[in-house]
PDB file of N, CA and C in Angstrom:
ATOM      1  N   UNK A   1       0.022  24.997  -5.377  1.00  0.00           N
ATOM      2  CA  UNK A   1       0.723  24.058  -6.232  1.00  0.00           C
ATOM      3  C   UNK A   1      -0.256  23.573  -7.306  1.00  0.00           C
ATOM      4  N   UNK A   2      -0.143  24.097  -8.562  1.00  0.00           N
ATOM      5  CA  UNK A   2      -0.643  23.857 -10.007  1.00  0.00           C
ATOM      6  C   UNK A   2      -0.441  22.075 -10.083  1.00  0.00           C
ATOM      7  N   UNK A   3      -1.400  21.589 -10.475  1.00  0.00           N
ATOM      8  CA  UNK A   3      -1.570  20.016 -11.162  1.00  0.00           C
ATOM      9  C   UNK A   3      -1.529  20.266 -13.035  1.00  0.00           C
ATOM     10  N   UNK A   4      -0.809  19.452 -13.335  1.00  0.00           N
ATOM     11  CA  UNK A   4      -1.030  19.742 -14.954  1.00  0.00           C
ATOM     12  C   UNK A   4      -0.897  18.427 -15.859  1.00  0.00           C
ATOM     13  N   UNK A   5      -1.525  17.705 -16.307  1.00  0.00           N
ATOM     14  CA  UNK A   5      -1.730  17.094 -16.877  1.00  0.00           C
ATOM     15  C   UNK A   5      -1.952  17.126 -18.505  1.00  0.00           C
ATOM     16  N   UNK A   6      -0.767  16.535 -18.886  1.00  0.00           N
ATOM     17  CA  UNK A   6      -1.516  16.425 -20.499  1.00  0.00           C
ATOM     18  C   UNK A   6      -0.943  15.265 -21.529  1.00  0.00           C
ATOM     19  N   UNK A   7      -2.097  15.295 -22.076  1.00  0.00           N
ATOM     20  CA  UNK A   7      -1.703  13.782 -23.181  1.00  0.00           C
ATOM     21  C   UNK A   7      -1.661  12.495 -22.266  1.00  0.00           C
ATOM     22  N   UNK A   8      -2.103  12.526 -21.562  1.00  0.00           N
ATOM     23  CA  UNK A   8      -2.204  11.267 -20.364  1.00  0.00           C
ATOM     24  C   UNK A   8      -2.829  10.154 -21.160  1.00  0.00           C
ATOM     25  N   UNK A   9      -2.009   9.063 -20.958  1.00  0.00           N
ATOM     26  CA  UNK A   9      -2.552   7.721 -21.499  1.00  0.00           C
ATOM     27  C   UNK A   9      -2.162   6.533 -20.810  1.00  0.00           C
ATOM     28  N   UNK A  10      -3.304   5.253 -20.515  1.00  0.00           N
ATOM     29  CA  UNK A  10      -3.366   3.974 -19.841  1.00  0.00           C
ATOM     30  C   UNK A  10      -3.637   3.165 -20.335  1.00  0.00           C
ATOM     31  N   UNK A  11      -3.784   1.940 -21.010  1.00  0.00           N
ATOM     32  CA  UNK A  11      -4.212   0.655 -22.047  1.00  0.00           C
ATOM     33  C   UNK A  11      -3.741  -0.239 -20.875  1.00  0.00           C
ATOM     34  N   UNK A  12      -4.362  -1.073 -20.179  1.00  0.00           N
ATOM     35  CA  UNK A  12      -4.370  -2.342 -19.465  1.00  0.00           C
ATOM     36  C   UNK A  12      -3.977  -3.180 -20.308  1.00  0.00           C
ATOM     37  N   UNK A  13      -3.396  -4.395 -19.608  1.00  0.00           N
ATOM     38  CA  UNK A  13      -3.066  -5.639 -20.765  1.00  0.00           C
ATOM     39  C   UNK A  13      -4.372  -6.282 -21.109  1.00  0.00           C
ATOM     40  N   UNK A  14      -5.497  -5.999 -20.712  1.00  0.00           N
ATOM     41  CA  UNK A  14      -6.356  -6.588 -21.260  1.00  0.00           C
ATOM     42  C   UNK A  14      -7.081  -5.992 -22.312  1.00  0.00           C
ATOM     43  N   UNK A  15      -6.278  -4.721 -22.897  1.00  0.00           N
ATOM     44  CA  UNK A  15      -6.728  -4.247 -24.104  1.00  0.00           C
ATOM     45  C   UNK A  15      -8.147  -3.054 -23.387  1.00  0.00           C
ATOM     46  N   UNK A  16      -8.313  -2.663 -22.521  1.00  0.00           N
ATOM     47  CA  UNK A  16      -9.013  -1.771 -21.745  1.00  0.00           C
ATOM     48  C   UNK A  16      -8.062  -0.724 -21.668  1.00  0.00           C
ATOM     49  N   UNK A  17      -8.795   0.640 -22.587  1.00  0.00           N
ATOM     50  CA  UNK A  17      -8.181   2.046 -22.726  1.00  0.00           C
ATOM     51  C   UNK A  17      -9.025   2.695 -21.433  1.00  0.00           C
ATOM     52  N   UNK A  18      -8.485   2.707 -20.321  1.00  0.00           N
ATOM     53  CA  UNK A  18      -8.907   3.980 -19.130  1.00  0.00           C
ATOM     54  C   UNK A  18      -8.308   5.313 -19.103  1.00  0.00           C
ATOM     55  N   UNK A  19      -7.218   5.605 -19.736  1.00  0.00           N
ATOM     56  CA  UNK A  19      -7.158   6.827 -20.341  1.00  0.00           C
ATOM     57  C   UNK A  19      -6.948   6.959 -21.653  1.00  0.00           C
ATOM     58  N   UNK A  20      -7.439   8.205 -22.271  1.00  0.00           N
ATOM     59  CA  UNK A  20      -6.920   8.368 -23.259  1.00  0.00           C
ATOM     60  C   UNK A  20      -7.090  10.259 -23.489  1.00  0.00           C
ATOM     61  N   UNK A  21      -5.085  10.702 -23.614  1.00  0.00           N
ATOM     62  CA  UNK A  21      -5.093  11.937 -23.836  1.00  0.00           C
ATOM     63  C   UNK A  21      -6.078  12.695 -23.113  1.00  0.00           C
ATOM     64  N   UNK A  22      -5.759  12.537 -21.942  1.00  0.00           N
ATOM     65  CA  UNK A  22      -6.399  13.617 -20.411  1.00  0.00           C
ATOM     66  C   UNK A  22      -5.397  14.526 -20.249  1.00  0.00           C
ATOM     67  N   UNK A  23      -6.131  15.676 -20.672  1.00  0.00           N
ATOM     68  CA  UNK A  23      -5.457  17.362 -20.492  1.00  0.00           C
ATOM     69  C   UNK A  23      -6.392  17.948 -19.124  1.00  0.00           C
ATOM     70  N   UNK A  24      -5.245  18.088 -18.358  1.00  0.00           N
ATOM     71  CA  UNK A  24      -6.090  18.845 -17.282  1.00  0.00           C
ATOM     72  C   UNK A  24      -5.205  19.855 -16.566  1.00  0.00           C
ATOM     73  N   UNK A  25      -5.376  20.989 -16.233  1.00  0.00           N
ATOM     74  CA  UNK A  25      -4.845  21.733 -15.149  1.00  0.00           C
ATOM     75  C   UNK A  25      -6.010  22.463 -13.982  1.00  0.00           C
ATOM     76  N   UNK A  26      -5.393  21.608 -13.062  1.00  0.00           N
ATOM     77  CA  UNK A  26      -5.867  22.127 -11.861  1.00  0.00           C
ATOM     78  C   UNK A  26      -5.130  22.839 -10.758  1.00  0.00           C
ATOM     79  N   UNK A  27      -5.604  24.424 -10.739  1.00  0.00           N
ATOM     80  CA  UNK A  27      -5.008  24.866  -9.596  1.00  0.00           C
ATOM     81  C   UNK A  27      -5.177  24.666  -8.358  1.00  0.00           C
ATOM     82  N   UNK A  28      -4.299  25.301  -7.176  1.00  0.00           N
ATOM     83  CA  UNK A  28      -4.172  24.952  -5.851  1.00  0.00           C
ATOM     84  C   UNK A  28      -5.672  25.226  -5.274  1.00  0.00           C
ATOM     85  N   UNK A  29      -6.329  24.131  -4.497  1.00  0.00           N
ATOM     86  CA  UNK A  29      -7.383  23.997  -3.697  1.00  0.00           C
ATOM     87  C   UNK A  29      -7.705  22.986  -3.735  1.00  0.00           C
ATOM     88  N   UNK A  30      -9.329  22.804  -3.604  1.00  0.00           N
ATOM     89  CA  UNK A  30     -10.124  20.906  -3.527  1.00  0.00           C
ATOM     90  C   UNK A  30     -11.250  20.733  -4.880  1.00  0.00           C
ATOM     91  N   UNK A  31     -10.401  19.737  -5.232  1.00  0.00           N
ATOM     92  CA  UNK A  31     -11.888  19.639  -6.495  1.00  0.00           C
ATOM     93  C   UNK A  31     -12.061  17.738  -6.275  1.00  0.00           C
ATOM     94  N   UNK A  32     -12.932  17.329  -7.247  1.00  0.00           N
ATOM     95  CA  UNK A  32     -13.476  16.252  -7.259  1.00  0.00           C
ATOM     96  C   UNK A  32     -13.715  15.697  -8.427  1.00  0.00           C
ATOM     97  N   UNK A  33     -13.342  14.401  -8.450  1.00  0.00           N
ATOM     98  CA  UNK A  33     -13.412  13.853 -10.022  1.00  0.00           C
ATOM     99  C   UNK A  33     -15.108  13.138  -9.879  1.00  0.00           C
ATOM    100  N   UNK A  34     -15.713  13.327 -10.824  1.00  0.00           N
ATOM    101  CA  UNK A  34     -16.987  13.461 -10.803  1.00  0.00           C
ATOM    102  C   UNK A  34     -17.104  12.519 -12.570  1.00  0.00           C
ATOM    103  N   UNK A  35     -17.938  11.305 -12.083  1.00  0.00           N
ATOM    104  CA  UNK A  35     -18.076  10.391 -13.537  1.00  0.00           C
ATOM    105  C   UNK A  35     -18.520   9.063 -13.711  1.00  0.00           C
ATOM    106  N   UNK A  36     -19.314   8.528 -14.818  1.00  0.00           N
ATOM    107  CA  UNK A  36     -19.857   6.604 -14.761  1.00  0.00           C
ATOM    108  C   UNK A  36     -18.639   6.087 -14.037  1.00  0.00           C
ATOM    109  N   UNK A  37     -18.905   4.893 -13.629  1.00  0.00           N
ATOM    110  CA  UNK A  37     -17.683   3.586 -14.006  1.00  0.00           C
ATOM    111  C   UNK A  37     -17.594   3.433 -14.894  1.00  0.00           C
ATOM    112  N   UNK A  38     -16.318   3.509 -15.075  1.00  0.00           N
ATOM    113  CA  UNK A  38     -15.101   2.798 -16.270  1.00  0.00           C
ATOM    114  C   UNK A  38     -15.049   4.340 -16.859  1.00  0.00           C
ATOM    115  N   UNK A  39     -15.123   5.564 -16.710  1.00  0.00           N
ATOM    116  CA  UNK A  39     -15.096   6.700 -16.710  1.00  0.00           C
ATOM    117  C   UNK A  39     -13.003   6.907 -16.425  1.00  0.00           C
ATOM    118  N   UNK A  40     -12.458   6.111 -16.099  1.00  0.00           N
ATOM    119  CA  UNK A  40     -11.322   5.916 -15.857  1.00  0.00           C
ATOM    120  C   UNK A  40     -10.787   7.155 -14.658  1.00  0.00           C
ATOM    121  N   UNK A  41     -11.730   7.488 -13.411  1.00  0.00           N
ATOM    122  CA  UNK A  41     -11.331   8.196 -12.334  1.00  0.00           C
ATOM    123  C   UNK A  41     -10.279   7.602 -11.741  1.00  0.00           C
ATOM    124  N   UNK A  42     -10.653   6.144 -11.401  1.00  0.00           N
ATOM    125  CA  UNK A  42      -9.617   5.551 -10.092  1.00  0.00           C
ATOM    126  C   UNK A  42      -8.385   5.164 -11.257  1.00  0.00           C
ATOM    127  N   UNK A  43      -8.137   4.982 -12.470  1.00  0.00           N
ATOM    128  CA  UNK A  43      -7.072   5.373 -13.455  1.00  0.00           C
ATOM    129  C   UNK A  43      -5.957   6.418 -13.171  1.00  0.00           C
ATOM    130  N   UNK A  44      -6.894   7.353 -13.384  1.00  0.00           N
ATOM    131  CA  UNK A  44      -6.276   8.513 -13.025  1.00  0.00           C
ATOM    132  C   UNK A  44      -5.796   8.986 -11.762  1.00  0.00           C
ATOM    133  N   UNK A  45      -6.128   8.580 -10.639  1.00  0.00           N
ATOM    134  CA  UNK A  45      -5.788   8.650  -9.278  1.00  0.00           C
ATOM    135  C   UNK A  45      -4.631   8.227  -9.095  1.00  0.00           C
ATOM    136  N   UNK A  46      -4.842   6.484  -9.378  1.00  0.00           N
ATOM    137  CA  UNK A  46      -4.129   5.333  -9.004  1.00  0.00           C
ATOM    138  C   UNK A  46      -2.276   5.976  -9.872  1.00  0.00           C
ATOM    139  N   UNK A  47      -3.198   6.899 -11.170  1.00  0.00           N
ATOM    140  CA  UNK A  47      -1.451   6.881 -11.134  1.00  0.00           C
ATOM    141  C   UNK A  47      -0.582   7.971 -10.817  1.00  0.00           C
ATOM    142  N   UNK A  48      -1.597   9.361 -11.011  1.00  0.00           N
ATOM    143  CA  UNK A  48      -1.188  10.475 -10.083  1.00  0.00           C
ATOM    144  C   UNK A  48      -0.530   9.856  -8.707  1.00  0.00           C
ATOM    145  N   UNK A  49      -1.258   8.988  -8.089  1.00  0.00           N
ATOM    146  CA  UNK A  49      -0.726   8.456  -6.077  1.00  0.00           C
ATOM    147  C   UNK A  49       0.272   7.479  -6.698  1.00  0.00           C
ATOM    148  N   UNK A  50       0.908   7.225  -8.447  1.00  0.00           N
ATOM    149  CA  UNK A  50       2.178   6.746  -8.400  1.00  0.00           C
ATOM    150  C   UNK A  50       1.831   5.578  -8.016  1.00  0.00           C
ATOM    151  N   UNK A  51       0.644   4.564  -8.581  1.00  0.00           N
ATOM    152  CA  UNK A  51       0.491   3.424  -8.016  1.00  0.00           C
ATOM    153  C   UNK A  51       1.024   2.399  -9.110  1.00  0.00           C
ATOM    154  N   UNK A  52       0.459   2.931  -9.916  1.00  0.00           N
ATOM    155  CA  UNK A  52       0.773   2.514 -11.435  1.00  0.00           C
ATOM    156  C   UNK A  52       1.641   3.443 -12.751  1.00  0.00           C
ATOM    157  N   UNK A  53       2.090   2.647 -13.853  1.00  0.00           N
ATOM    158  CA  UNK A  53       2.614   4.011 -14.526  1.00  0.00           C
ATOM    159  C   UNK A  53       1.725   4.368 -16.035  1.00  0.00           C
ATOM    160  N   UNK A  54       2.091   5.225 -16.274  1.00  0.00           N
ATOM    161  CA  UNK A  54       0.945   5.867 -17.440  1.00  0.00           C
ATOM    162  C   UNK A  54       1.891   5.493 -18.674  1.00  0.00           C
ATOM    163  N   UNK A  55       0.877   4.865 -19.080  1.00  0.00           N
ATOM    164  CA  UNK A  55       1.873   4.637 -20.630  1.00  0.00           C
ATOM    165  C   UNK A  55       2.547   5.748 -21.687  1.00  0.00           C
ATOM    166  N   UNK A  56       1.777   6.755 -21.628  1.00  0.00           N
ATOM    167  CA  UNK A  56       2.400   8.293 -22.101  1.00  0.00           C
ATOM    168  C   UNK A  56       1.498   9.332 -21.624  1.00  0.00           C
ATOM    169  N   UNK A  57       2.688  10.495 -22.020  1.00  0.00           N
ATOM    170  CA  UNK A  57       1.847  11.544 -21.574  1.00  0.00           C
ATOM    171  C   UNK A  57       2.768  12.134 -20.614  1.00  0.00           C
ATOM    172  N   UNK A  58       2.150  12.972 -19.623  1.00  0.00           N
ATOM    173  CA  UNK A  58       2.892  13.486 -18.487  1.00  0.00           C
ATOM    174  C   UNK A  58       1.800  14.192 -17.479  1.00  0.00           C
ATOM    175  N   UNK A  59       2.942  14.690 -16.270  1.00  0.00           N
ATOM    176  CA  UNK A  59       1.820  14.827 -15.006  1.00  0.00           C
ATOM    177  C   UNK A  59       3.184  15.758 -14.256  1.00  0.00           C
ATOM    178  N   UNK A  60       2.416  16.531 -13.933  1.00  0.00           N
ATOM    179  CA  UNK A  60       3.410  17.843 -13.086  1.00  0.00           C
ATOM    180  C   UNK A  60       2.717  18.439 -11.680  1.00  0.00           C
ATOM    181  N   UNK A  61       3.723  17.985 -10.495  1.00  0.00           N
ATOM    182  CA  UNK A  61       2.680  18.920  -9.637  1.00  0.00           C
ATOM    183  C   UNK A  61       3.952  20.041  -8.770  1.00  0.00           C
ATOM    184  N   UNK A  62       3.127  21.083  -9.097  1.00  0.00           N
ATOM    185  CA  UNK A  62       4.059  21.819  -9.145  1.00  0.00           C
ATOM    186  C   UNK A  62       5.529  21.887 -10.165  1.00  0.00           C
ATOM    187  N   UNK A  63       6.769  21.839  -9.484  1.00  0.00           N
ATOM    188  CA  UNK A  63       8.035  21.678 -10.341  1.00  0.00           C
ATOM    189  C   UNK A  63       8.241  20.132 -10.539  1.00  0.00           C
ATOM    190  N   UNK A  64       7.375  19.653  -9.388  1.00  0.00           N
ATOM    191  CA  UNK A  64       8.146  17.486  -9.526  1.00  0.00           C
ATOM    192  C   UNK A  64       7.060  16.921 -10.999  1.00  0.00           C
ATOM    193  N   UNK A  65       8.104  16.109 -11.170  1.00  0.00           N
ATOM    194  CA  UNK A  65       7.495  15.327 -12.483  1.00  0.00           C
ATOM    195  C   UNK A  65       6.605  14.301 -11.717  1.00  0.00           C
ATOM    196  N   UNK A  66       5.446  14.218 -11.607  1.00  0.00           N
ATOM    197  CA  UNK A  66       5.072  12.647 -11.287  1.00  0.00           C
ATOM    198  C   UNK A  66       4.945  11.411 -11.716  1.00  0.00           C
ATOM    199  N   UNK A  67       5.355  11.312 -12.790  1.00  0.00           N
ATOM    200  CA  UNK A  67       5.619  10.046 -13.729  1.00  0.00           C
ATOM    201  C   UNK A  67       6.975   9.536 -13.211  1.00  0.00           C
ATOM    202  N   UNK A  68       8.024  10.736 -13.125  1.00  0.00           N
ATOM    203  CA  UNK A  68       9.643  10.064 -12.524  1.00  0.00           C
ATOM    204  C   UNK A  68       9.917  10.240 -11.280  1.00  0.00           C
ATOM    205  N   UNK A  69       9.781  11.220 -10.686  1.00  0.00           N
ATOM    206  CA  UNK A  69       9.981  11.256  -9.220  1.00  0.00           C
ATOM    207  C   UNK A  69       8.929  10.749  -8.435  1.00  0.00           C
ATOM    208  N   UNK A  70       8.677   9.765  -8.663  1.00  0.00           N
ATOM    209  CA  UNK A  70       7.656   8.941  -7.204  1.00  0.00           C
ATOM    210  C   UNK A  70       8.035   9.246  -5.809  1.00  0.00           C
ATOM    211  N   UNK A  71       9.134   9.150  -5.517  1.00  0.00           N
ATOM    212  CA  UNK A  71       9.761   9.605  -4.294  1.00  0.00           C
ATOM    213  C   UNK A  71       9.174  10.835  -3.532  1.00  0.00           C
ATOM    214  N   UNK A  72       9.373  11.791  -4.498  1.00  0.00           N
ATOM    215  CA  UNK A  72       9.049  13.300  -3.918  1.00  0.00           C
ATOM    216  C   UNK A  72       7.400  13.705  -4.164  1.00  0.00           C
ATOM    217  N   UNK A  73       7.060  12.951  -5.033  1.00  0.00           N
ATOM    218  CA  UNK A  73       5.263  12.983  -5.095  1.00  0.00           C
ATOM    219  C   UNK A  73       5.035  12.643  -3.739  1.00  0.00           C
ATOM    220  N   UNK A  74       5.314  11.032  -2.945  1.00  0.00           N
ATOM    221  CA  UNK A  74       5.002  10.689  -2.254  1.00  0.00           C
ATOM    222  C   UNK A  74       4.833  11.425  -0.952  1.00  0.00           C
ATOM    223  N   UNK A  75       6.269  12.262  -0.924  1.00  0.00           N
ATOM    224  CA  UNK A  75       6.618  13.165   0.141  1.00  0.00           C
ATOM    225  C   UNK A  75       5.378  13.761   0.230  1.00  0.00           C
ATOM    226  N   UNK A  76       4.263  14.195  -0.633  1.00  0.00           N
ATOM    227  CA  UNK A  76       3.807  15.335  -0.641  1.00  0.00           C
ATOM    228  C   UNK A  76       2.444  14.879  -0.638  1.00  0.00           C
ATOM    229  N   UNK A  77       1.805  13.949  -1.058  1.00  0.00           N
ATOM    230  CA  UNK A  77       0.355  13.911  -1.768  1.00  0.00           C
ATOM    231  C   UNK A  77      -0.133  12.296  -0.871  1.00  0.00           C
ATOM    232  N   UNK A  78      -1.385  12.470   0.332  1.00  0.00           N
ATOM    233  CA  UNK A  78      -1.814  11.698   0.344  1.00  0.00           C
ATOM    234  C   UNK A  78      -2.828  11.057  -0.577  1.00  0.00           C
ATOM    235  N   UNK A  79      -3.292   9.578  -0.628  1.00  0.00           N
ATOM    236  CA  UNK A  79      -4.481   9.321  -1.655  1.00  0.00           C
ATOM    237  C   UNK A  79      -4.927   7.850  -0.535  1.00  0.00           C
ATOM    238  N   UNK A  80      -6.562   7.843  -0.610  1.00  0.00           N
ATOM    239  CA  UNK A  80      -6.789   7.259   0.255  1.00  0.00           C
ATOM    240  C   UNK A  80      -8.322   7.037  -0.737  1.00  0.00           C
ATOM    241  N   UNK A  81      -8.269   5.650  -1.559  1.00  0.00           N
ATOM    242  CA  UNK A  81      -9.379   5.540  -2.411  1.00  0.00           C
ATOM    243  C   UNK A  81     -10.832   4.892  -1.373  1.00  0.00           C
ATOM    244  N   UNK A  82     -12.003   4.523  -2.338  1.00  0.00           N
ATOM    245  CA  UNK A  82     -13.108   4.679  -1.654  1.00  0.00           C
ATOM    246  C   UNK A  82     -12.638   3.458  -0.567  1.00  0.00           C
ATOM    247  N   UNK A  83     -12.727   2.039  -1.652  1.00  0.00           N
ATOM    248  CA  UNK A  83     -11.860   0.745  -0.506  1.00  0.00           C
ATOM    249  C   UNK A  83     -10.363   0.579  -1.403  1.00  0.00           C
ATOM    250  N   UNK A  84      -9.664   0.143  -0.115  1.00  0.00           N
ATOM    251  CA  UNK A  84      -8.797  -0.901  -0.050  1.00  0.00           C
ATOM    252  C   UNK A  84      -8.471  -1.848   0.664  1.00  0.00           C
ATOM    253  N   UNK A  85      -7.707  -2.871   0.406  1.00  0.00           N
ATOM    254  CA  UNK A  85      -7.480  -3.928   0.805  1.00  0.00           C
ATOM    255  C   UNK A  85      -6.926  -3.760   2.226  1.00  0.00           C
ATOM    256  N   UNK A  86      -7.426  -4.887   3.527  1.00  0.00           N
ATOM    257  CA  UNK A  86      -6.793  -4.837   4.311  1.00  0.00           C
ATOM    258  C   UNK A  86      -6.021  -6.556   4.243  1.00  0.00           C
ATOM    259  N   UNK A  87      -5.420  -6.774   5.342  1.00  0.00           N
ATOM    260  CA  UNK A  87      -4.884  -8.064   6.021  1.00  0.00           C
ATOM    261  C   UNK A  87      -5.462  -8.227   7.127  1.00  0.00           C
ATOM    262  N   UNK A  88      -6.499  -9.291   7.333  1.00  0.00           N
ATOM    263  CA  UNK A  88      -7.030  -9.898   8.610  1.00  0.00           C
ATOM    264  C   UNK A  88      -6.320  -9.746   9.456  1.00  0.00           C
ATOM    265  N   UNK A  89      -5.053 -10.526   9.734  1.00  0.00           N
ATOM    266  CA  UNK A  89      -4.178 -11.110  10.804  1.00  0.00           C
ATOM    267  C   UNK A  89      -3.003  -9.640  11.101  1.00  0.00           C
ATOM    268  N   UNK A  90      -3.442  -9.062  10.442  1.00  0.00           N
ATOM    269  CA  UNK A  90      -2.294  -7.925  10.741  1.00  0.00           C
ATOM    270  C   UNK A  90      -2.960  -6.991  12.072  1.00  0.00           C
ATOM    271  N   UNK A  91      -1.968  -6.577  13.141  1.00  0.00           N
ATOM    272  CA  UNK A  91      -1.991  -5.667  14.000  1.00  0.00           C
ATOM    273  C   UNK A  91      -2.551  -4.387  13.416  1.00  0.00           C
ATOM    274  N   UNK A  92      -3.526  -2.983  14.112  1.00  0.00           N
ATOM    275  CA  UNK A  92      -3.458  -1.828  13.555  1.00  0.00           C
ATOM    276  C   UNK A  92      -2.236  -1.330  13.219  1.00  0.00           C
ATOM    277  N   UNK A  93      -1.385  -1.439  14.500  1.00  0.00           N
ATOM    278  CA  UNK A  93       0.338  -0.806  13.860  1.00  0.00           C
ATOM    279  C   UNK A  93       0.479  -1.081  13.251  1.00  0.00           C
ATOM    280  N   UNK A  94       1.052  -2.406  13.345  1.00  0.00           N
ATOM    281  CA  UNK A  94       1.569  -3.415  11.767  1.00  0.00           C
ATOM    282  C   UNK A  94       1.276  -2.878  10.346  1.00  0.00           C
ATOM    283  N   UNK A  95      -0.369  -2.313  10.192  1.00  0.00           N
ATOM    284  CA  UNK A  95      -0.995  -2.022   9.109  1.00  0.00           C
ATOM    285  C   UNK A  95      -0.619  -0.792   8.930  1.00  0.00           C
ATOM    286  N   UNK A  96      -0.720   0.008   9.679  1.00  0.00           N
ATOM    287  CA  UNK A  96      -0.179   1.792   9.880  1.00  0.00           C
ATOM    288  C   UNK A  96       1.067   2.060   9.191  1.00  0.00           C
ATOM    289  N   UNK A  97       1.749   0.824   9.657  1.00  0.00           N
ATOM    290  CA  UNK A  97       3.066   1.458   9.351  1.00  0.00           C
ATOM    291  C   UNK A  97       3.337   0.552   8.332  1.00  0.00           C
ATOM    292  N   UNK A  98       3.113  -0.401   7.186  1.00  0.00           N
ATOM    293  CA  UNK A  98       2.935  -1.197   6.212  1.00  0.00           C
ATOM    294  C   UNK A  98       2.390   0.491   5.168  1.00  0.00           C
ATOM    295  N   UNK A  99       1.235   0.738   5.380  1.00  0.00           N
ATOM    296  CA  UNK A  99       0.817   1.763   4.448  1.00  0.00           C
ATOM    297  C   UNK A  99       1.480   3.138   4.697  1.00  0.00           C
ATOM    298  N   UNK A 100       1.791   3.262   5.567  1.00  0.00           N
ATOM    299  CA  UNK A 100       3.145   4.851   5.906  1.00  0.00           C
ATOM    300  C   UNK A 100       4.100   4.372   4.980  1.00  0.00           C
TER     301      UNK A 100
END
């Protein structure tokens, strides 16, 4: 399953450009985003894993659009960044199945 990316763009409301016009195709296997901070990696993750939306541009994996079908990305693509947030008071289940 081909990744394809192009014209990808992000502007935060705080006037912070983390993308700008990212062309990428990556074929099926394992690669690694490799770069400074503020290099806009976890940008690019965060919205491939559909966390956030990209202000323009587009993103294809395989036949699903990932900009519109969040649904069926999800089906398919885990993302598990360096940290995230937990909840103290929450059970492991509780948490398991909160992030499932």
């Amino acid at each position: 399953m081909e990744l394809q990316i192009k014209n990808l763009n992000k502007t935060y409301s705080n006037g912070v450009q983390a993308l700008k016009d990212v062309n990428l195709t990556i074929p099926q296997g394992m690669f690694g985003l490799l770069g400074p901070n503020g290099a806009g990696k976890s940008s690019l993750m965060r919205t491939l894993a559909t966390l956030q939306q990209a202000d323009s541009g587009s993103a294809t994996l395989g036949d699903i659009d990932v900009l519109k079908d969040k649904a069926k990305v999800r089906e398919i693509l885990g993302y598990l960044p360096q940290e995230f947030g937990v909840y103290p008071k929450i059970s492991s289940y509780n948490m398991l199945n909160h992030i499932a």
